[in-house]
Protein backbone atom coordinates (compact mmCIF):
# COMPACT_ATOMS: atom_id res chain seq x y z
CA UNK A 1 122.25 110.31 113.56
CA UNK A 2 121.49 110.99 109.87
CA UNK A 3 118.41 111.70 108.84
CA UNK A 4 116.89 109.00 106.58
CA UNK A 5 115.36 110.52 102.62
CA UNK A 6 112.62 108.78 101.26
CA UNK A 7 113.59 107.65 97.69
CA UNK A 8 111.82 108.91 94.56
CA UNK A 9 108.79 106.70 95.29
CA UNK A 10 108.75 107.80 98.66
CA UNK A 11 108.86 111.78 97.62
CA UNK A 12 106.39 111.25 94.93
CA UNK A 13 103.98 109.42 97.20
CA UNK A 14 104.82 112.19 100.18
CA UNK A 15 103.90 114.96 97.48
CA UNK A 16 100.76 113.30 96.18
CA UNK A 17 99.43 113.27 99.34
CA UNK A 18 100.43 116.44 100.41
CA UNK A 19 98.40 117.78 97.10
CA UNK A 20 95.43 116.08 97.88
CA UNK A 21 95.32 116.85 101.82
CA UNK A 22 96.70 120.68 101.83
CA UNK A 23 98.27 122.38 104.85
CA UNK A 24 97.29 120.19 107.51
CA UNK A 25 98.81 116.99 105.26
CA UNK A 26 101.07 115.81 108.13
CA UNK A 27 98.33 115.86 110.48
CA UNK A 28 95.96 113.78 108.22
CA UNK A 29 98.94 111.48 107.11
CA UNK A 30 99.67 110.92 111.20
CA UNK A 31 96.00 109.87 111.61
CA UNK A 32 96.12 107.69 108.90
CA UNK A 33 99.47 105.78 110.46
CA UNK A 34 97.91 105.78 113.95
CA UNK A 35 94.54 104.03 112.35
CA UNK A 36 96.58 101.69 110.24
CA UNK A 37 94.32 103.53 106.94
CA UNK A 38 95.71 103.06 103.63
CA UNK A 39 93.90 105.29 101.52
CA UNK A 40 93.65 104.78 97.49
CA UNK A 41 95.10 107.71 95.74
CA UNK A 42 92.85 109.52 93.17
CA UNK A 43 94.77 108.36 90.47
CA UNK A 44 94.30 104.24 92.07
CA UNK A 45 98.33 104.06 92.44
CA UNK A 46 99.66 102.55 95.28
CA UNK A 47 100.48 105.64 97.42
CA UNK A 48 98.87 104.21 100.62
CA UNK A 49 101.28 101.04 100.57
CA UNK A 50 104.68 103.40 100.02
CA UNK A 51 103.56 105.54 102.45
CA UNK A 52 102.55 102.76 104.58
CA UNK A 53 106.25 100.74 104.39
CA UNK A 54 107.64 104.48 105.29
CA UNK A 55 105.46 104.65 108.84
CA UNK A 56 107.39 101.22 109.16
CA UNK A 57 111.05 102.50 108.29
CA UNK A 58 112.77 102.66 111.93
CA UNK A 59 114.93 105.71 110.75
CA UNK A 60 111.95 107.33 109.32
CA UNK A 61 108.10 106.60 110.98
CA UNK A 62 106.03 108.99 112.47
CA UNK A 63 108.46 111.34 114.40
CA UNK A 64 110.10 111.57 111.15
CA UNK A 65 107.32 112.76 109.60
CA UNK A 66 107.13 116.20 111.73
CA UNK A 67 110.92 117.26 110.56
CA UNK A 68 110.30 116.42 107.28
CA UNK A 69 110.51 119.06 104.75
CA UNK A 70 109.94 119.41 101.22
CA UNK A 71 113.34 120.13 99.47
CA UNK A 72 113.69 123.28 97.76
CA UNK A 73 113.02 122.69 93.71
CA UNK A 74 115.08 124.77 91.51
């Protein structure tokens, strides 16, 4: 089975929140799904609602979110 990529929305929301959380991101981003939080970005965009409709993507959701990796800029 292929892996599902979030889209550029997706990645941009992924790497906000990875900014704002540090190292342990996936952890915090996991406890957010399992509580159902939708936190409000610093910047007030709607990060918490893309990241929110990802949790939700069947090919995606939380066990996704432990293989996923940044790809390599450059």
């Amino acid at each position: 089975m292929a892996r599902y990529k979030p889209d550029a929305y997706e990645m941009a929301a992924l790497r906000s929140y990875a900014k704002e959380f540090g190292r342990r991101w996936k952890e915090s981003l996991s406890l957010d799904w399992y509580n159902a939080r939708l936190r409000v970005a610093p910047d007030m965009s709607n990060r918490g609602s893309i990241l929110h409709g990802l949790r939700n993507n069947p090919d995606f959701g939380p066990s996704g979110l432990w293989d996923f990796r940044f790809p390599k800029e450059g």
